[in-house]
C-alpha atoms as a PDB file:
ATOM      1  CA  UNK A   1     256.374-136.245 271.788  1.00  0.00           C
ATOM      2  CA  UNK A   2     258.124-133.805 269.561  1.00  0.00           C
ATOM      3  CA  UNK A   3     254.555-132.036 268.961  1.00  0.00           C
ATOM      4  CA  UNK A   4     254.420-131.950 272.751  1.00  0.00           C
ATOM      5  CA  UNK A   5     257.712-130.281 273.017  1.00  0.00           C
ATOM      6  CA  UNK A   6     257.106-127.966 270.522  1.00  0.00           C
ATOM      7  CA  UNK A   7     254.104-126.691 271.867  1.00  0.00           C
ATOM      8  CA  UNK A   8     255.596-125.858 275.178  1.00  0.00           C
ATOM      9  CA  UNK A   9     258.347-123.646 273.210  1.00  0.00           C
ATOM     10  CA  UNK A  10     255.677-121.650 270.786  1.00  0.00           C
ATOM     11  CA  UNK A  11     253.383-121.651 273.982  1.00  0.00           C
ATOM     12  CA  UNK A  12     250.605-119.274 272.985  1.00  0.00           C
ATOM     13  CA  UNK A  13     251.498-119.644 269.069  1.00  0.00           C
ATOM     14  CA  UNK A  14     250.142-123.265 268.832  1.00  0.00           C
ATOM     15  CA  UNK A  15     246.763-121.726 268.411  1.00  0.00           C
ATOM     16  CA  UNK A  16     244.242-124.466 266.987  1.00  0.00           C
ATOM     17  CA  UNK A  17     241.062-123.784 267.531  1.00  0.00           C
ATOM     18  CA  UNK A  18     237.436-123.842 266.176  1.00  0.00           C
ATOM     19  CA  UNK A  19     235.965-120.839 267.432  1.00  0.00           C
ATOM     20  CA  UNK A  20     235.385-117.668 265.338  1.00  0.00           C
ATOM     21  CA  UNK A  21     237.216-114.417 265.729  1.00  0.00           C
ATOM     22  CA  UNK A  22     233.724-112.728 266.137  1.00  0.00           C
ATOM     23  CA  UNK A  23     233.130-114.206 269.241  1.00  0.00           C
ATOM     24  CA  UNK A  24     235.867-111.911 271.178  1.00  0.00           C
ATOM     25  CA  UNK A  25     234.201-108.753 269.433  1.00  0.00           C
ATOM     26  CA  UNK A  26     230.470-109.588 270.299  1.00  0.00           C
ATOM     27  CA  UNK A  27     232.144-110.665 273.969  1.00  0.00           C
ATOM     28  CA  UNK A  28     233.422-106.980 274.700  1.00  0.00           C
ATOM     29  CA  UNK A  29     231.393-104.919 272.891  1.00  0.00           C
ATOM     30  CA  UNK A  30     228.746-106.215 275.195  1.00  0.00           C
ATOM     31  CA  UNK A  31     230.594-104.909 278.438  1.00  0.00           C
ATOM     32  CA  UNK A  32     228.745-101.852 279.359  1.00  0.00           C
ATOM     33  CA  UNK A  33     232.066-100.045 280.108  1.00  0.00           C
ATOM     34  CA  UNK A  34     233.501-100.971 276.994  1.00  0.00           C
ATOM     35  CA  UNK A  35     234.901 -97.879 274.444  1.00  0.00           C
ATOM     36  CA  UNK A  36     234.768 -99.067 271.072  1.00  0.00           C
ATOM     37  CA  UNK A  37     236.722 -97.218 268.874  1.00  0.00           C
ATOM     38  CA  UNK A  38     235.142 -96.312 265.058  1.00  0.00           C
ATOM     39  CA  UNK A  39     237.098 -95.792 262.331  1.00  0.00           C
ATOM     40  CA  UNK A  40     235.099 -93.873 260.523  1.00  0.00           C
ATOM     41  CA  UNK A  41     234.352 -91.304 262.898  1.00  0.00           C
ATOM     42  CA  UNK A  42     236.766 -88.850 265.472  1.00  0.00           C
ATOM     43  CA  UNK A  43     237.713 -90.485 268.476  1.00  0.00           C
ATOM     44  CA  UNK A  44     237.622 -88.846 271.633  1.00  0.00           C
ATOM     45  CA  UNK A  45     240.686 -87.465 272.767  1.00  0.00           C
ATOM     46  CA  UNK A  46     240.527 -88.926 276.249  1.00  0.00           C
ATOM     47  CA  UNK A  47     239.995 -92.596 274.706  1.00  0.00           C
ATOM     48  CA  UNK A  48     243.135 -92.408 272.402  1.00  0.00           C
ATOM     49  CA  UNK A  49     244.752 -90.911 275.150  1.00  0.00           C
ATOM     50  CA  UNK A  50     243.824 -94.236 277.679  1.00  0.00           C
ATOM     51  CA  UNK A  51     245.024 -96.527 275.205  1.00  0.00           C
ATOM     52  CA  UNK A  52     248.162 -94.436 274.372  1.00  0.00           C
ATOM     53  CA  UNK A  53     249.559 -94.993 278.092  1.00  0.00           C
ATOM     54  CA  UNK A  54     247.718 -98.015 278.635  1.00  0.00           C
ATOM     55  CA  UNK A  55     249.859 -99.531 276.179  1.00  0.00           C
ATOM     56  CA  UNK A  56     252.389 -97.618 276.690  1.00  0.00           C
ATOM     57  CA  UNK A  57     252.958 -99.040 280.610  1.00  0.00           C
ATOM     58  CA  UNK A  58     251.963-102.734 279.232  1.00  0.00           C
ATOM     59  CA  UNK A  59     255.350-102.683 276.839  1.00  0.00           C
ATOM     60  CA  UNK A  60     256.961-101.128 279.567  1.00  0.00           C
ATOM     61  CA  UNK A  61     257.062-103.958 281.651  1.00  0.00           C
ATOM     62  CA  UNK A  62     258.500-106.019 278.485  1.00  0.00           C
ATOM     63  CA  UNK A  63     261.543-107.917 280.061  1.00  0.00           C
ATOM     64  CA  UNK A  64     264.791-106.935 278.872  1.00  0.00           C
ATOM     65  CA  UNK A  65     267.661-109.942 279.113  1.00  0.00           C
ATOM     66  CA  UNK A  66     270.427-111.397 277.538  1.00  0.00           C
ATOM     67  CA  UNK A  67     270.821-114.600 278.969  1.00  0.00           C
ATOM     68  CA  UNK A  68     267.708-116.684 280.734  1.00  0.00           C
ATOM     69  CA  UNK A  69     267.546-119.990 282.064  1.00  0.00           C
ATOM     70  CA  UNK A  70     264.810-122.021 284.167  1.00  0.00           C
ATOM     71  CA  UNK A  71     263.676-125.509 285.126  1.00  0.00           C
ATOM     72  CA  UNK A  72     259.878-125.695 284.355  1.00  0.00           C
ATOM     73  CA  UNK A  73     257.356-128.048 286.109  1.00  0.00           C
ATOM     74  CA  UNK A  74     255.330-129.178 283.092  1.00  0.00           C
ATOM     75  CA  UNK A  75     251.956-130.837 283.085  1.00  0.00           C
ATOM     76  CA  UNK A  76     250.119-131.406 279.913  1.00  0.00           C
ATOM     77  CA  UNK A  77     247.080-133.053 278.481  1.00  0.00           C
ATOM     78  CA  UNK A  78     246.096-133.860 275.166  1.00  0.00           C
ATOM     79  CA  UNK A  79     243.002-134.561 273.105  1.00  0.00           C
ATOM     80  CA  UNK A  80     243.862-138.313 273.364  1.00  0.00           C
ATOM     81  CA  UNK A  81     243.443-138.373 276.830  1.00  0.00           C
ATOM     82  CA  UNK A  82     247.311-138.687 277.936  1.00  0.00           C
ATOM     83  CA  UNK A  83     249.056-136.992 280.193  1.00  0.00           C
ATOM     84  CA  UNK A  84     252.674-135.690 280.477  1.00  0.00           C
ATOM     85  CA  UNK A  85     254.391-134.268 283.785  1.00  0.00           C
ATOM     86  CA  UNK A  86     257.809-133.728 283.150  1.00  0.00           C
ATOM     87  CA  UNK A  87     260.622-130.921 283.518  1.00  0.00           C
ATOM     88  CA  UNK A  88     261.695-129.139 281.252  1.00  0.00           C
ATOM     89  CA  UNK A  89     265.138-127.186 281.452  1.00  0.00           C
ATOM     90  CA  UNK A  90     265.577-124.125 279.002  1.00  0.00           C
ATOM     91  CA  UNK A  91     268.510-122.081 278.665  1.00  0.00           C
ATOM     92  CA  UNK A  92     268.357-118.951 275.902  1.00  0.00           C
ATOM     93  CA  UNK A  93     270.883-116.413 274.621  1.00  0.00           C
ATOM     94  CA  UNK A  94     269.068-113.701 273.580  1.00  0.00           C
ATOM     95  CA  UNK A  95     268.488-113.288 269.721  1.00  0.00           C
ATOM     96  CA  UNK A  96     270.971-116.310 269.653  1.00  0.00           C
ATOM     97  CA  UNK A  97     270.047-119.582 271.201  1.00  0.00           C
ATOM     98  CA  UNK A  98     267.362-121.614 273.125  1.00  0.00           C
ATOM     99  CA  UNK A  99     268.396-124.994 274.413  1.00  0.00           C
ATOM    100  CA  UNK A 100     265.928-127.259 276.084  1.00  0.00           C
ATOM    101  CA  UNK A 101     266.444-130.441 277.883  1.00  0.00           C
ATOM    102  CA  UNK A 102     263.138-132.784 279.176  1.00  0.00           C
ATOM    103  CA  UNK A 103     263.291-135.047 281.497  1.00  0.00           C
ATOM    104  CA  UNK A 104     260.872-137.218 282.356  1.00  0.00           C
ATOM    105  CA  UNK A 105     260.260-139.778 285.853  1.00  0.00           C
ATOM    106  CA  UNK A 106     263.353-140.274 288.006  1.00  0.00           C
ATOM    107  CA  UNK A 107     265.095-136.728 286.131  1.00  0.00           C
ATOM    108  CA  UNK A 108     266.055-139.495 283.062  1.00  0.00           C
ATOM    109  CA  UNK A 109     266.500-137.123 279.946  1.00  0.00           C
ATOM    110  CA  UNK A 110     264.117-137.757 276.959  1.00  0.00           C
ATOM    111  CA  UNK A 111     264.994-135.664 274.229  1.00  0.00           C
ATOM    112  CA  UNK A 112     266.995-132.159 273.786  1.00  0.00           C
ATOM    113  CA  UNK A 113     266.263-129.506 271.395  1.00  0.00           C
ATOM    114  CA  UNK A 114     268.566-126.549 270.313  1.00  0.00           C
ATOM    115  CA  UNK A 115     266.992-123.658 268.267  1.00  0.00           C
ATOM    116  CA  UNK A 116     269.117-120.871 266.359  1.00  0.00           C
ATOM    117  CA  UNK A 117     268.206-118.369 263.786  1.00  0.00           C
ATOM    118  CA  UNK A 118     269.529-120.663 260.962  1.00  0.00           C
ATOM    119  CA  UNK A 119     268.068-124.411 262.347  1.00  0.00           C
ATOM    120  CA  UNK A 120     265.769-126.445 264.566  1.00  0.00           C
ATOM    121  CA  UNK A 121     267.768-129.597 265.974  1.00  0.00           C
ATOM    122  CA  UNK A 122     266.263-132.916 267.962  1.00  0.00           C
ATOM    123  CA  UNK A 123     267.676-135.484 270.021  1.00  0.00           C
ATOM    124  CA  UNK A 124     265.397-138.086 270.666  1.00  0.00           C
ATOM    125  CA  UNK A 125     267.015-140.216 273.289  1.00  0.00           C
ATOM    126  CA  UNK A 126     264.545-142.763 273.709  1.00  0.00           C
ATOM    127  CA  UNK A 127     264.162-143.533 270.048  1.00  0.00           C
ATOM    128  CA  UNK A 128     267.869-143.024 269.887  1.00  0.00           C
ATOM    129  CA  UNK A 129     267.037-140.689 266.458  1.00  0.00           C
ATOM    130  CA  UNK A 130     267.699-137.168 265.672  1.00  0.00           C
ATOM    131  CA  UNK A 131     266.407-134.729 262.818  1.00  0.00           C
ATOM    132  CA  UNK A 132     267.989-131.210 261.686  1.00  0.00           C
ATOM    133  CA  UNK A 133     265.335-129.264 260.214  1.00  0.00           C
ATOM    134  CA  UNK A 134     265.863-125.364 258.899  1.00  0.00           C
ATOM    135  CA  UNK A 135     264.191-122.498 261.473  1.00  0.00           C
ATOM    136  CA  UNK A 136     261.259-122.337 259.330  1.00  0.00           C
ATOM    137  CA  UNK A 137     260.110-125.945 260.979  1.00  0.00           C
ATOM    138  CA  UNK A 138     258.773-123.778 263.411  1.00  0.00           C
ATOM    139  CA  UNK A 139     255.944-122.209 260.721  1.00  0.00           C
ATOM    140  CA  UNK A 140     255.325-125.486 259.671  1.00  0.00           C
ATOM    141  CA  UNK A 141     254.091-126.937 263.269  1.00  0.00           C
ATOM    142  CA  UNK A 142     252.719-124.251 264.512  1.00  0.00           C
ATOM    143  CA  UNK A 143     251.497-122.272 261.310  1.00  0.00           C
ATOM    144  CA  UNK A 144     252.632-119.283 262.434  1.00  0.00           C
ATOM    145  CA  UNK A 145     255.050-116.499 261.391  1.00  0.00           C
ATOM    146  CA  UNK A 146     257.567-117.401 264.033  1.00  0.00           C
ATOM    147  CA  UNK A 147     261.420-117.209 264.492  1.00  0.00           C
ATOM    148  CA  UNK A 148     263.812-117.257 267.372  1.00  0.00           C
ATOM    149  CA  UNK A 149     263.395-113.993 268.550  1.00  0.00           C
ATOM    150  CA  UNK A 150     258.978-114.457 268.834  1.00  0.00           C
ATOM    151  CA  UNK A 151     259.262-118.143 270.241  1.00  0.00           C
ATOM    152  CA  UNK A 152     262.113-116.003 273.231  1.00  0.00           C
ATOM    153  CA  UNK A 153     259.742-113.497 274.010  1.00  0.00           C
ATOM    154  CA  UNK A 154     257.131-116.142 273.951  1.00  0.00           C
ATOM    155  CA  UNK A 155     259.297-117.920 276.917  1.00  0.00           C
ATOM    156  CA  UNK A 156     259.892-114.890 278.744  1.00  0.00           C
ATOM    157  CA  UNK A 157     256.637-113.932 278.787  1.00  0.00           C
ATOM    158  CA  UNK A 158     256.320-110.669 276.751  1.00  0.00           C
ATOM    159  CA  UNK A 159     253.674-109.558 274.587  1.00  0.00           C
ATOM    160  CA  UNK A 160     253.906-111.209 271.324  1.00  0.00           C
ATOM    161  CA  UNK A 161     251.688-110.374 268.110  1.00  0.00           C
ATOM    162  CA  UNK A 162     250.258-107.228 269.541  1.00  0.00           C
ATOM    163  CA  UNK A 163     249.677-105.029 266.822  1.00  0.00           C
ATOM    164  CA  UNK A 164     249.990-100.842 267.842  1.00  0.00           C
ATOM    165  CA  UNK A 165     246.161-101.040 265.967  1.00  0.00           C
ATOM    166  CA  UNK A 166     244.161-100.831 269.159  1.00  0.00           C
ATOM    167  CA  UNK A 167     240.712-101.115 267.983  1.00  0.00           C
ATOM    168  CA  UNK A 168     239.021-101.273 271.136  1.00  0.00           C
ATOM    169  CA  UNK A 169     239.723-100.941 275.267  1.00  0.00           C
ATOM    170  CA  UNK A 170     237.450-102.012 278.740  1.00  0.00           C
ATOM    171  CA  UNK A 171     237.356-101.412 281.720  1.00  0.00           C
ATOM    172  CA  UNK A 172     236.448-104.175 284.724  1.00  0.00           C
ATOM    173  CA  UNK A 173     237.799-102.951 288.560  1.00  0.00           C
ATOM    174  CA  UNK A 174     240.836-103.339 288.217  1.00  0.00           C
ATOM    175  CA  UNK A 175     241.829-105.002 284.789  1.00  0.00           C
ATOM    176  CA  UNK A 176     242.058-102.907 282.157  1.00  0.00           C
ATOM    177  CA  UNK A 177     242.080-104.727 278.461  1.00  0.00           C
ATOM    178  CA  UNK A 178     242.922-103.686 275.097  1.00  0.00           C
ATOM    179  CA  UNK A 179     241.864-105.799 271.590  1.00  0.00           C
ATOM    180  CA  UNK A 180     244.067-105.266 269.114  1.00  0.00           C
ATOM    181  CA  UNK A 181     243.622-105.817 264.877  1.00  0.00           C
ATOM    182  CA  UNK A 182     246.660-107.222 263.117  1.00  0.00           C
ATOM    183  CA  UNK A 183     247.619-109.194 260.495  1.00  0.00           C
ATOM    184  CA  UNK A 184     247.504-112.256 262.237  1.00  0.00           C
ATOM    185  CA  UNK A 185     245.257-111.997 265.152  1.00  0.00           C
ATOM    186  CA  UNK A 186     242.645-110.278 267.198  1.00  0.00           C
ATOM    187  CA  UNK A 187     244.336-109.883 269.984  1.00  0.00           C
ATOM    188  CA  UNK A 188     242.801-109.289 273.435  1.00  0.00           C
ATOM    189  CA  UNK A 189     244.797-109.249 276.352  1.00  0.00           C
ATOM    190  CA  UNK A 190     244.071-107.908 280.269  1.00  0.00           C
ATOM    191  CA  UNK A 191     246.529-106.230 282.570  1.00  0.00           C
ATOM    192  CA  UNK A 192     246.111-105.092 286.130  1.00  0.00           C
ATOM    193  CA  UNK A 193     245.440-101.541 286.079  1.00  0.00           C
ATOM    194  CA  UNK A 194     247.714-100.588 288.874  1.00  0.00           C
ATOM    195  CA  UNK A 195     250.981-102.018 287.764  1.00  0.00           C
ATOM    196  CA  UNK A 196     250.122-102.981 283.870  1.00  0.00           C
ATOM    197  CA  UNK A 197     251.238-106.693 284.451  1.00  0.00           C
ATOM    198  CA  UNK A 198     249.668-109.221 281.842  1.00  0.00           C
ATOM    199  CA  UNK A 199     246.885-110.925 283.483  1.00  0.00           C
ATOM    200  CA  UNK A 200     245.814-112.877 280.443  1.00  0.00           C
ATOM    201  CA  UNK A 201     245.909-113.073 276.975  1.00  0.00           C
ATOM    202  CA  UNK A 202     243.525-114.417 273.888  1.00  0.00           C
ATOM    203  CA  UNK A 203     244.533-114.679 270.217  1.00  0.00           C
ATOM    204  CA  UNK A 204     242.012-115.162 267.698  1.00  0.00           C
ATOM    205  CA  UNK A 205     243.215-115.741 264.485  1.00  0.00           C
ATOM    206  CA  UNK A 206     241.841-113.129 261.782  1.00  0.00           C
ATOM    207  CA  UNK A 207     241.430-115.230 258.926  1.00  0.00           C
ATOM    208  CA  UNK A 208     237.681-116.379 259.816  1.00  0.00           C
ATOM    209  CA  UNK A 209     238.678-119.347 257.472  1.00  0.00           C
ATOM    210  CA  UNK A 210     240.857-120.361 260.424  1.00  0.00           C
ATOM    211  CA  UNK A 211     238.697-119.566 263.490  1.00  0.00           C
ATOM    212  CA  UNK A 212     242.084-120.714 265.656  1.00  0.00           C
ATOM    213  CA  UNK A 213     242.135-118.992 269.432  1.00  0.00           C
ATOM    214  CA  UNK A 214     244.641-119.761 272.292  1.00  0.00           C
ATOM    215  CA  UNK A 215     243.579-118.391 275.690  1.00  0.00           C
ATOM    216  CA  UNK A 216     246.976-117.997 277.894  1.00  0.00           C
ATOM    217  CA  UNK A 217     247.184-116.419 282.083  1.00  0.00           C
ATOM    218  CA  UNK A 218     249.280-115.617 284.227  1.00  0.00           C
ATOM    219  CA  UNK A 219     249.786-115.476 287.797  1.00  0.00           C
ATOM    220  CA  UNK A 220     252.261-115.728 290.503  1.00  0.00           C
ATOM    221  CA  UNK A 221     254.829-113.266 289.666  1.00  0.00           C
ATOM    222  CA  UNK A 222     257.865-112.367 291.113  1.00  0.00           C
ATOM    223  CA  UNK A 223     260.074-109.489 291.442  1.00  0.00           C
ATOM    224  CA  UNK A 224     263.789-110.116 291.716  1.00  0.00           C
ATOM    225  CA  UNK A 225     266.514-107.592 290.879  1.00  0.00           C
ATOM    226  CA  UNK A 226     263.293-105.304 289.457  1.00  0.00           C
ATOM    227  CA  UNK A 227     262.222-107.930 286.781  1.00  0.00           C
ATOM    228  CA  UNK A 228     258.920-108.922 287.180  1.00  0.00           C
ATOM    229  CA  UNK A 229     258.322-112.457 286.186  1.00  0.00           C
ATOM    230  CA  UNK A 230     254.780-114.698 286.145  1.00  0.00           C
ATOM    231  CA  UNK A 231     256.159-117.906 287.804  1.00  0.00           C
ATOM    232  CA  UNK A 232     252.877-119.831 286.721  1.00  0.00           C
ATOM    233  CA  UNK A 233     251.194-119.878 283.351  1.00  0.00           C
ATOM    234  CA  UNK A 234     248.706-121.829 282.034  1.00  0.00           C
ATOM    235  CA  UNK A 235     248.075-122.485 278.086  1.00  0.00           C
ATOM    236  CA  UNK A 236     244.452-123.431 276.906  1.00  0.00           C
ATOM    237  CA  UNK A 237     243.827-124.779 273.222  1.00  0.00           C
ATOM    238  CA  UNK A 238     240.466-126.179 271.814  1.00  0.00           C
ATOM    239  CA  UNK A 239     240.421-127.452 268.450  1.00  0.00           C
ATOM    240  CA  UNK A 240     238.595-130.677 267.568  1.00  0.00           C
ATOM    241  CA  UNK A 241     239.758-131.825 271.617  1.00  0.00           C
ATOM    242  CA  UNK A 242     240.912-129.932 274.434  1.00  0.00           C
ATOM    243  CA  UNK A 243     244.827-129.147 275.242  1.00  0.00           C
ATOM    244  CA  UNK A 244     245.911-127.832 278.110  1.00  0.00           C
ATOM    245  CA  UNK A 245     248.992-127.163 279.037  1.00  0.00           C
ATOM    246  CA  UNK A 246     250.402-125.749 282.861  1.00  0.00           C
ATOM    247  CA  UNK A 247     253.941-124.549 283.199  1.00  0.00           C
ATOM    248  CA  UNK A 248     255.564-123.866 286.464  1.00  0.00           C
ATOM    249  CA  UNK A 249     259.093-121.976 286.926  1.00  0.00           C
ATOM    250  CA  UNK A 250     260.117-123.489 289.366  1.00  0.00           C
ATOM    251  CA  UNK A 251     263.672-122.129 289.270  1.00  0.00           C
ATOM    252  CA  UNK A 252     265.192-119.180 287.162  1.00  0.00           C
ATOM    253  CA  UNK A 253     267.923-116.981 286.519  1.00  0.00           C
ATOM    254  CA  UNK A 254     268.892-114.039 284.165  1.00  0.00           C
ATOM    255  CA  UNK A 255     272.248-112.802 283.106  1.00  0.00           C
ATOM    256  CA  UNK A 256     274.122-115.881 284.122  1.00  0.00           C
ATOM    257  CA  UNK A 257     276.833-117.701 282.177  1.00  0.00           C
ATOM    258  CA  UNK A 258     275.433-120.653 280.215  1.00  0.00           C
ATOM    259  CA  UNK A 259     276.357-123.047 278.154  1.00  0.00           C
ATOM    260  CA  UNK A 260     274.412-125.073 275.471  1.00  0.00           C
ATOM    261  CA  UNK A 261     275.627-128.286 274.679  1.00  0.00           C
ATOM    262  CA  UNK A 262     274.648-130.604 271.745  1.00  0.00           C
ATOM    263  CA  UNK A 263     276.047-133.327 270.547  1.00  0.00           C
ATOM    264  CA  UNK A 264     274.553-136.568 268.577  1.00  0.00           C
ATOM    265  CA  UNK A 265     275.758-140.253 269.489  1.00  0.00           C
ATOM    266  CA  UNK A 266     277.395-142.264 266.768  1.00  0.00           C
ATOM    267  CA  UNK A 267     274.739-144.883 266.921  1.00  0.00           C
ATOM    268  CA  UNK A 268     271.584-142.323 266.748  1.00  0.00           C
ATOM    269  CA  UNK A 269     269.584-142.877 263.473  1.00  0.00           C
ATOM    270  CA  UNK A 270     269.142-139.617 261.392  1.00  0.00           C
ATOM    271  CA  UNK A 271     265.060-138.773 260.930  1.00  0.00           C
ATOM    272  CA  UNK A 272     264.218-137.594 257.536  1.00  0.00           C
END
């Protein structure tokens, strides 16, 4: 369960698959209005000019907050074959604090997690246990470079691990999509090419050794007070099994007063 919940807060970071990081090359470079950008050779001014404001309006929609909160419709399905549907609460300070409370059948609370830049903590209520772990429990699960401020942005539902590297860009109607080489990842990810909104993402992981890939969308957004927000996400993962993973906001507010409260029982066990 703490897997479970840990995945829905690292979202497109728990990538585990099997598939190689050629595959997203060989996939665009056969589009036949695909620009592939060489190295080696002088790029056309117009190209480097696309990507330039192509990326330029994608970070531009990158939502700016200092407080966020939301309940979240979860429903998620492992390689074992069980499923999850629960609701998950989350309440972040920016650069500060994420909270998160889930709740499973009639809204009875199941554990609570509370992230700053120092520590991970869990409350496992129905184990009646908790563990206190350092941030960099967060590398260790998802084998990732990640930290409070990437696992927020995750939530929010900005870019993360897009390198400025753009090796290559498409074209298809109206999506525009840019593949980007950096440390970590290949990254490919799709925006609508009238307002620049993420469509979908893909992360391959660019150690070949690895071959991990996380394929991410999303859809329903809404604008409120000029923030434009995807209200439905879905999180694909394929290692040895299939995870999936759909999150709905069903509820959400920025900018509000929050607190973030965490406290152990006297009986709870600690976890080593």
């Amino acid at each position: 369960m703490i897997r479970f919940i840990l995945i829905l807060i690292t979202a497109a970071a728990l990538i585990t698959s099997c598939r190689s990081t050629r595959k997203i090359q060989t996939a665009i470079a056969t589009k036949k209005d695909t620009v592939i950008i060489q190295p080696t050779s002088d790029p056309h001014a117009d190209s480097m000019r696309f990507i330039k404001e192509a990326h330029s309006k994608l970070l531009a929609n990158t939502i700016e907050f200092e407080t966020f909160s939301a309940k979240i419709n979860t429903d998620y399905q492992g390689g074992d074959g069980k499923k999850y549907d629960v609701n998950v609460f989350i309440r972040m300070k920016k650069d500060s604090v994420i909270w998160l409370s889930v709740n499973g059948a009639l809204g009875i609370e199941g554990m609570r997690v509370l992230i700053n830049n120092d520590s991970v903590y869990i409350l496992n209520k129905l184990d009646k246990e908790y563990q206190v772990r350092s941030i960099s429990y967060l590398q260790e699960v998802a084998a990732l470079p990640l930290d409070l401020h990437t696992v927020q942005q995750l939530i929010i539902g900005n870019p993360v691990f897009l390198d400025s590297n753009i090796a290559s860009y498409s074209t298809d109607g109206n999506t525009v999509s840019l593949v980007s080489d950096g440390k970590w990842f290949k990254h490919l990810i799709s925006m609508d090419n009238n307002d620049h909104l993420i469509l979908n993402s893909k992360l391959d992981d660019a150690d070949p050794l690895k071959s991990r890939t996380c394929f991410l969308t999303y859809s329903d957004y809404k604008n409120d007070d000029g923030i434009k927000f995807a209200t439905n996400r879905t999180i694909s993962v394929t290692e040895k099994t299939q995870l999936d993973v759909k999150l709905n906001f069903k509820q959400y507010d920025f900018n509000k007063t929050l607190s973030y409260p965490f406290s152990v029982p006297k009986n709870y066990k600690k976890k080593q």
